[in-house]
N, C-alpha and C. Protein backbone atom coordinates (compact mmCIF):
# COMPACT_ATOMS: atom_id res chain seq x y z
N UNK A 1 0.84 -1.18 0.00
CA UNK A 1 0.00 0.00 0.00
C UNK A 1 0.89 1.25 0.00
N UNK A 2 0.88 2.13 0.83
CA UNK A 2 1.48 3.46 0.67
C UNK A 2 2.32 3.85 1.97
N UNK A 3 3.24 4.34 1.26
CA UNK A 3 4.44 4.91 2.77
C UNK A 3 3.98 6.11 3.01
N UNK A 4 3.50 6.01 4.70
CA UNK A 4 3.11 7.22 5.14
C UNK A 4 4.04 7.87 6.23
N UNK A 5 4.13 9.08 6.58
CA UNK A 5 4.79 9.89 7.34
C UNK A 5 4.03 10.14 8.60
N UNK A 6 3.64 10.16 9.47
CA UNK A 6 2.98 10.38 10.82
C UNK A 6 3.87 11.48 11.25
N UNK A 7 4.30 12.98 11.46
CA UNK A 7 4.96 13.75 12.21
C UNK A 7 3.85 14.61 13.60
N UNK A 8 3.73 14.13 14.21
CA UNK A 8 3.34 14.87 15.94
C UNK A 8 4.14 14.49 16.83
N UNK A 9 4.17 15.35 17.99
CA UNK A 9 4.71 15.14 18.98
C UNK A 9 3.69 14.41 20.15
N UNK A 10 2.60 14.22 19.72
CA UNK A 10 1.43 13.33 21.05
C UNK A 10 1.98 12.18 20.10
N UNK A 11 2.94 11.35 20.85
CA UNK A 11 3.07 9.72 21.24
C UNK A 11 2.04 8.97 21.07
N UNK A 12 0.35 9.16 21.90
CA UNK A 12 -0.43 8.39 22.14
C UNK A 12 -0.99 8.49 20.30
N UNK A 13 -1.12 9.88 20.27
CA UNK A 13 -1.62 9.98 18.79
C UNK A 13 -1.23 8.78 17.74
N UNK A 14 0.09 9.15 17.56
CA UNK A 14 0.84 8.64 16.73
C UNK A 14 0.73 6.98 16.60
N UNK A 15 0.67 6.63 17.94
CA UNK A 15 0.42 5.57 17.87
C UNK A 15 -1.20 4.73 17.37
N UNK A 16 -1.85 5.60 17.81
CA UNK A 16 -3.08 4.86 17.23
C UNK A 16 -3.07 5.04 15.66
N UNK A 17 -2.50 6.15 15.23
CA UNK A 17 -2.61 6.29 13.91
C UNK A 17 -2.16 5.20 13.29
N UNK A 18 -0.68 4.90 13.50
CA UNK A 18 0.17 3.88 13.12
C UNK A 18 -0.51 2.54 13.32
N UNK A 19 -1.15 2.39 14.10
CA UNK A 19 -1.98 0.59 14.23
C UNK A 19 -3.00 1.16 13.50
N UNK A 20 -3.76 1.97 12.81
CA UNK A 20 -4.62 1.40 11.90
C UNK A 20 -4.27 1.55 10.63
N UNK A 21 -3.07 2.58 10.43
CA UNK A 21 -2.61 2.09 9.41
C UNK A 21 -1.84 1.20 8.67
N UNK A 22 -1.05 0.48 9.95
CA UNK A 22 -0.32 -1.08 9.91
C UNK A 22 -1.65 -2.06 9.51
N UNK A 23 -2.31 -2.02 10.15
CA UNK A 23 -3.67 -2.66 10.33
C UNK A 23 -4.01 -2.84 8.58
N UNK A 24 -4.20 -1.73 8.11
CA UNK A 24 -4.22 -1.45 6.92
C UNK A 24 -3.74 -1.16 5.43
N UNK A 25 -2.49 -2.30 6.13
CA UNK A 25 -1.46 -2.50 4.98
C UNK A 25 -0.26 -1.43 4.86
N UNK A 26 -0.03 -0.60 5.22
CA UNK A 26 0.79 0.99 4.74
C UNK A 26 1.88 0.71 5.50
N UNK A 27 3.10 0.89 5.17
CA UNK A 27 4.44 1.05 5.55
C UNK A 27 4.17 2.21 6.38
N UNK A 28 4.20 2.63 7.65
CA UNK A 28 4.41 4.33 8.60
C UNK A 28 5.77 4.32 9.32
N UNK A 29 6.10 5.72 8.99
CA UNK A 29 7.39 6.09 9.54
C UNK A 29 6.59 7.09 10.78
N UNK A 30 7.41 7.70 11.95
CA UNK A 30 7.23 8.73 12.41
C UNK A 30 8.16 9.30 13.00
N UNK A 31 7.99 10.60 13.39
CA UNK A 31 8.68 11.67 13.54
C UNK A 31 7.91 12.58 14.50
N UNK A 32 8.71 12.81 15.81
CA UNK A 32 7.88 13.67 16.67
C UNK A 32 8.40 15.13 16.26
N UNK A 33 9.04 15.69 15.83
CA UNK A 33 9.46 16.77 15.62
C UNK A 33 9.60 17.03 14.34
N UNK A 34 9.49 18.58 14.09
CA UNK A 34 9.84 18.84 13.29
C UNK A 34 11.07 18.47 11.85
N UNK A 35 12.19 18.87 12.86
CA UNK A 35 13.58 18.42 12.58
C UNK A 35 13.30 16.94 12.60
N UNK A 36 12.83 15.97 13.24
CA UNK A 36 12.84 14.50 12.80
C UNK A 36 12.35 14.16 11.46
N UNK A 37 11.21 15.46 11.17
CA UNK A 37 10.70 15.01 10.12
C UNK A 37 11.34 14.93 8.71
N UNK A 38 12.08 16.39 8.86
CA UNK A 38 13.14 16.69 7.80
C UNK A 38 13.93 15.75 7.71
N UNK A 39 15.06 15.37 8.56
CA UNK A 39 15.87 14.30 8.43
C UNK A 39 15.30 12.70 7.76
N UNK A 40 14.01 12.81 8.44
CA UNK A 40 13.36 11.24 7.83
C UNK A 40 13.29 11.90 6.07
N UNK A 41 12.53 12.56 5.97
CA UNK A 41 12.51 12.81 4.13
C UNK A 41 14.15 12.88 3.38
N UNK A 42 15.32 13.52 4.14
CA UNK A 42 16.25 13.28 3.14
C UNK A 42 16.71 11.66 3.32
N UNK A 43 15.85 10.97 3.55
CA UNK A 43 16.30 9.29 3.67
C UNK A 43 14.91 8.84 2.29
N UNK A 44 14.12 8.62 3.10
CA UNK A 44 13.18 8.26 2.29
C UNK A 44 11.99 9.25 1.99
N UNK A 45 11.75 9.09 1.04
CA UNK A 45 10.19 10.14 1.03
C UNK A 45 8.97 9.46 0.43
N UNK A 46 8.19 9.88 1.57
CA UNK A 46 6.99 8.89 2.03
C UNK A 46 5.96 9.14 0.72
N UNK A 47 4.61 8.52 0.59
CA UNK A 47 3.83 8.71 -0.59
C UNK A 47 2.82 9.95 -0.12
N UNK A 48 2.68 10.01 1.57
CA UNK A 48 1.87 11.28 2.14
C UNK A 48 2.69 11.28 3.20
N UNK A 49 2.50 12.59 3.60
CA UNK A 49 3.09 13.16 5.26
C UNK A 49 1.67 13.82 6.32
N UNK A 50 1.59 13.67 7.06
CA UNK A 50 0.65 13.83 8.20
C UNK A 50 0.98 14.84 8.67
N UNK A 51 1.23 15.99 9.09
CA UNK A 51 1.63 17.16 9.92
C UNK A 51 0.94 17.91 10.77
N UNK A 52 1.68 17.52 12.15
CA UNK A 52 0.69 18.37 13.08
C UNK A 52 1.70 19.77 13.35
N UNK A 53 1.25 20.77 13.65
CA UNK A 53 1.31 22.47 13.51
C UNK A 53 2.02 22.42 14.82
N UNK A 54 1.46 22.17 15.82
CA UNK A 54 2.17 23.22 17.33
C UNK A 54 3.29 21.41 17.96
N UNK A 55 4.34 21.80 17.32
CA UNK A 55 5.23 20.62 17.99
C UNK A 55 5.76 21.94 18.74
N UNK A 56 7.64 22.14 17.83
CA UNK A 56 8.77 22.72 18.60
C UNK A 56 8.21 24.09 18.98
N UNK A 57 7.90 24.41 17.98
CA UNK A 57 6.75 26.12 18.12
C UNK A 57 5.53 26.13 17.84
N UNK A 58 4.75 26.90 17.50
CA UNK A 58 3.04 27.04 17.49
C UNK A 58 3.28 26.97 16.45
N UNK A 59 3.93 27.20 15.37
CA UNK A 59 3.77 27.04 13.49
C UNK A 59 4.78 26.15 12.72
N UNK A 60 5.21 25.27 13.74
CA UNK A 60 6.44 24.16 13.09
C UNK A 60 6.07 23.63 12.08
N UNK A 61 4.40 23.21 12.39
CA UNK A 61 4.02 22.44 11.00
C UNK A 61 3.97 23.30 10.24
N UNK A 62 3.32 24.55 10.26
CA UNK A 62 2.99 25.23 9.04
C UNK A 62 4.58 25.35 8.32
N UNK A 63 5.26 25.67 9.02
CA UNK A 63 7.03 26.18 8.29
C UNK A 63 6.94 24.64 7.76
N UNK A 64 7.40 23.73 8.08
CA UNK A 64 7.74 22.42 7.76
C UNK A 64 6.91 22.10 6.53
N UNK A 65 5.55 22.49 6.73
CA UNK A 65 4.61 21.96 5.01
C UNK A 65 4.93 23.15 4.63
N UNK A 66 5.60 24.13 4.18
CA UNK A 66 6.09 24.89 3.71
C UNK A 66 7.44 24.52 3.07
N UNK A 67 8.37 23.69 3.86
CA UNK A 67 9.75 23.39 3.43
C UNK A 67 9.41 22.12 2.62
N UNK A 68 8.24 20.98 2.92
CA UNK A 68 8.01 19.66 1.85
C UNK A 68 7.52 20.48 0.75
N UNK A 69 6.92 21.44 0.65
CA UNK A 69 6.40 21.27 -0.51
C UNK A 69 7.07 22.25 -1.25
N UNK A 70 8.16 22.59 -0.94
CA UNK A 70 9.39 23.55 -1.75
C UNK A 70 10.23 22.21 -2.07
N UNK A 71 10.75 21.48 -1.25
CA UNK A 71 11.66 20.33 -1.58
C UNK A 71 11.22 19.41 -2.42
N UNK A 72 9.92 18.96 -1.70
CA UNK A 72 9.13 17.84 -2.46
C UNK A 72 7.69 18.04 -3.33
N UNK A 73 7.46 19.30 -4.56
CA UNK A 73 6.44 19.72 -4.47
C UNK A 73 5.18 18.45 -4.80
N UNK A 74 5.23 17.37 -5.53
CA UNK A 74 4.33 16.60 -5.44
C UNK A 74 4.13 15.50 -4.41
N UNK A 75 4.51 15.66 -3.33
CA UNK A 75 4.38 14.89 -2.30
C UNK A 75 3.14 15.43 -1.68
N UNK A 76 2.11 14.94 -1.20
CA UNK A 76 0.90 14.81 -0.85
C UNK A 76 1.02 15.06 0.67
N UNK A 77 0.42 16.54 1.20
CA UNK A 77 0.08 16.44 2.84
C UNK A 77 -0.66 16.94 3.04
N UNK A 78 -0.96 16.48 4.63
CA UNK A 78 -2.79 16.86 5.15
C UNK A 78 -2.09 17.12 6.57
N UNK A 79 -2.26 18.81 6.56
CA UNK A 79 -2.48 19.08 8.23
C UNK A 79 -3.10 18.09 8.93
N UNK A 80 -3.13 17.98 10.43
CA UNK A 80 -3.89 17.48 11.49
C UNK A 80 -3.59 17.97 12.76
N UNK A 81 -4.20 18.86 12.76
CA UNK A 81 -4.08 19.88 14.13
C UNK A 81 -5.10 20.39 14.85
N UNK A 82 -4.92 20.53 16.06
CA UNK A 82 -6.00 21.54 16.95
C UNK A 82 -5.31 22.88 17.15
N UNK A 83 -4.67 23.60 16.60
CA UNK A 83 -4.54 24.49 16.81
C UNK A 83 -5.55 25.24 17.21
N UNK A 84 -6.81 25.57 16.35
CA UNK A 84 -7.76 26.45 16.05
C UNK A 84 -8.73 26.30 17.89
N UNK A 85 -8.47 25.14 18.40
CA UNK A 85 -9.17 24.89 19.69
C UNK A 85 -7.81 25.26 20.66
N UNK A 86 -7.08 24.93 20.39
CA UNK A 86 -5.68 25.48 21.45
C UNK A 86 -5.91 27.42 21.59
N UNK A 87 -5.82 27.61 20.34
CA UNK A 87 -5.27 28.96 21.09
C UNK A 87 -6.67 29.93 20.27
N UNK A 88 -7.90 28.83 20.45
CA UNK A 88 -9.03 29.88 20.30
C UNK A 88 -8.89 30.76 19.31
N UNK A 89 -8.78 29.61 17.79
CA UNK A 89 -9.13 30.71 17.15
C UNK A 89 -10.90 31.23 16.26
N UNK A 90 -11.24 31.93 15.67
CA UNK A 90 -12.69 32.10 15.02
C UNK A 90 -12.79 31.84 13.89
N UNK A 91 -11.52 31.43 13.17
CA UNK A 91 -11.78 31.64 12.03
C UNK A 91 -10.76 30.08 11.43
N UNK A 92 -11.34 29.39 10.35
CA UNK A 92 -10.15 28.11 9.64
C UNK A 92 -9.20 28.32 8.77
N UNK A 93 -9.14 27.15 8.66
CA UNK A 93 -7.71 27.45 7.64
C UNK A 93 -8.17 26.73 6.80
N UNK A 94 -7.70 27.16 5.86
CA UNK A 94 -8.11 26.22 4.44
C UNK A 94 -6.85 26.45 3.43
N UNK A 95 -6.08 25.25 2.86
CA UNK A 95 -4.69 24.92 2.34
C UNK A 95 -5.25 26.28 1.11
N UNK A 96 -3.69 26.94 1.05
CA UNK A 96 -3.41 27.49 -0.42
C UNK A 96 -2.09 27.16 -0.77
N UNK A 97 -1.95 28.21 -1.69
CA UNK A 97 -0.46 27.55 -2.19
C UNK A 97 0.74 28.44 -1.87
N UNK A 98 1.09 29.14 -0.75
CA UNK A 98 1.87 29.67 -0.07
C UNK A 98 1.88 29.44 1.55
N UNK A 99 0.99 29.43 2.34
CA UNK A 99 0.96 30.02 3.68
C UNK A 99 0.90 28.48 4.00
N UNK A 100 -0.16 27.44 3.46
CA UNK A 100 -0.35 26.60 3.73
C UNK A 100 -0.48 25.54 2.88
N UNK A 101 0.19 25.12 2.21
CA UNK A 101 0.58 24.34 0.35
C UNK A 101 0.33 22.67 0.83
N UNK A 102 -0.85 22.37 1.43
CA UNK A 102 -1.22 21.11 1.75
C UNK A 102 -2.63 20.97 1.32
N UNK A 103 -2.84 19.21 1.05
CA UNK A 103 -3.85 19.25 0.56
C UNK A 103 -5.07 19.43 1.00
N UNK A 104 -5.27 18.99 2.48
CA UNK A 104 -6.39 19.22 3.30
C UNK A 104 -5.44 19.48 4.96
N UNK A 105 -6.69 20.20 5.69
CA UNK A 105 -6.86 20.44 6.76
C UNK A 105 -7.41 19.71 7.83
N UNK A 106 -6.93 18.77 8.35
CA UNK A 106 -8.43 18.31 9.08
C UNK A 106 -8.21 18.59 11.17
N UNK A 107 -9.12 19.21 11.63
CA UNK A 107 -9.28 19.54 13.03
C UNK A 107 -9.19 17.96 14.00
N UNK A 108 -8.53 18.29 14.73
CA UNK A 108 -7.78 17.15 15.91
C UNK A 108 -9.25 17.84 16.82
N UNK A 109 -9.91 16.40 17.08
CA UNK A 109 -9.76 14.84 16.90
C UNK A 109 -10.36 14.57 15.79
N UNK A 110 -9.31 13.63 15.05
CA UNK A 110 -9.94 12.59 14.49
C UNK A 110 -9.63 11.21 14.77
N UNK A 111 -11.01 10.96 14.24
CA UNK A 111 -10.54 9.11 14.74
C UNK A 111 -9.64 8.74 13.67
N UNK A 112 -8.83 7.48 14.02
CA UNK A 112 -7.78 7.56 12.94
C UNK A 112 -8.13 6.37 12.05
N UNK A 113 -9.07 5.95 11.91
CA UNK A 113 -10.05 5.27 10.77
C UNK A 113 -10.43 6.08 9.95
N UNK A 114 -10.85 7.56 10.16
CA UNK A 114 -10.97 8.52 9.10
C UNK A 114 -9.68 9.16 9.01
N UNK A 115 -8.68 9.42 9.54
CA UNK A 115 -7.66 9.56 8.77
C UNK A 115 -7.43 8.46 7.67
N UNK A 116 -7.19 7.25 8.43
CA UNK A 116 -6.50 6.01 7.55
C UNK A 116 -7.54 6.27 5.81
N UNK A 117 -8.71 6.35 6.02
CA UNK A 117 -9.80 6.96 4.78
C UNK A 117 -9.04 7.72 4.16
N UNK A 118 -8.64 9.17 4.68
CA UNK A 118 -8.41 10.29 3.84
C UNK A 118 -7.19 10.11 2.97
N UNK A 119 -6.32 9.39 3.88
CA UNK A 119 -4.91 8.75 3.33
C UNK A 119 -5.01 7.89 2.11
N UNK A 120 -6.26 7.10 2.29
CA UNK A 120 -6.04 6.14 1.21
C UNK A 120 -6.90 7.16 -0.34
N UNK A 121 -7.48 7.74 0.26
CA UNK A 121 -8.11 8.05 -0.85
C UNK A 121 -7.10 9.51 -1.79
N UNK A 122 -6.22 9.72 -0.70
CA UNK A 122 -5.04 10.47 -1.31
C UNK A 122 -4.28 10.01 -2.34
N UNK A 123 -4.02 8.87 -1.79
CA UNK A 123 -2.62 8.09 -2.35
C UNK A 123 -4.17 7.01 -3.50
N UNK A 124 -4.61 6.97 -3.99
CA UNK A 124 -5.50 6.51 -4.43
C UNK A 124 -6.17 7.92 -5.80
N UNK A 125 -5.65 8.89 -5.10
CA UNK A 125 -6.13 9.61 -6.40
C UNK A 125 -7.53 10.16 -6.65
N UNK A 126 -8.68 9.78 -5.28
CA UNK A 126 -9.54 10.52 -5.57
C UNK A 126 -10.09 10.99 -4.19
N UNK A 127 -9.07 11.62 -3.70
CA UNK A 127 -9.11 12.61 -2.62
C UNK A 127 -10.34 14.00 -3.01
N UNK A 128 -11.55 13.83 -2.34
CA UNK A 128 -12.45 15.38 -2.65
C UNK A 128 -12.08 16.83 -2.26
């Protein structure tokens, strides 16, 4: 199936993500940090990357899907963050092609059966 990238710093997260997507056939790497994440891509580069926003700083992810998709521009990523409930914000985010050059957004929590969904239907080609 598809090599995926998991980058957060919640452990517990990561882990459930990773058993349903083992579960579900997919090679997963992860990376709690930022900088882990970088270093994992100049090794291998995954078919999607997962990125959560408030690791080392409040916008690690955003800089970081900023640096994949300068390095790697057809590599496929989907925020997964609570930011917007952390630090109260009113208003979403929705990917463009500067500030935020990913393919979707999706608000923490999710169950990671609908991640493992969004993933496949990424790497599958008919992501809505």
């Amino acid at each position: 199936m598809a090599k995926v990238l998991l980058i957060d710093d919640d452990v517990d997260l990561i882990e459930a993500n990773k058993a349903v997507l083992t579960a579900r056939g997919h090679d997963v790497s992860v990376a709690y940090t930022a900088e882990e994440a970088r270093k994992s891509l100049d090794k291998v580069v995954p078919d999607v990357a997962v990125i959560d926003v408030m690791m080392e700083t409040d916008s690690a992810g955003f800089d970081l899907a900023r640096d994949i998709h300068e390095k790697f521009p057809s590599l496929p990523a989907v925020i997964l963050s609570g930011i917007r409930e952390a630090k109260e914000l009113s208003f979403s985010f929705e990917p463009d092609d500067t500030y935020m050059p990913v393919l979707k957004f999706m608000e923490k929590p999710v169950e990671p059966a609908k991640l493992a969904d969004q993933i496949e239907q990424i790497v599958s080609g008919t992501n809505q």
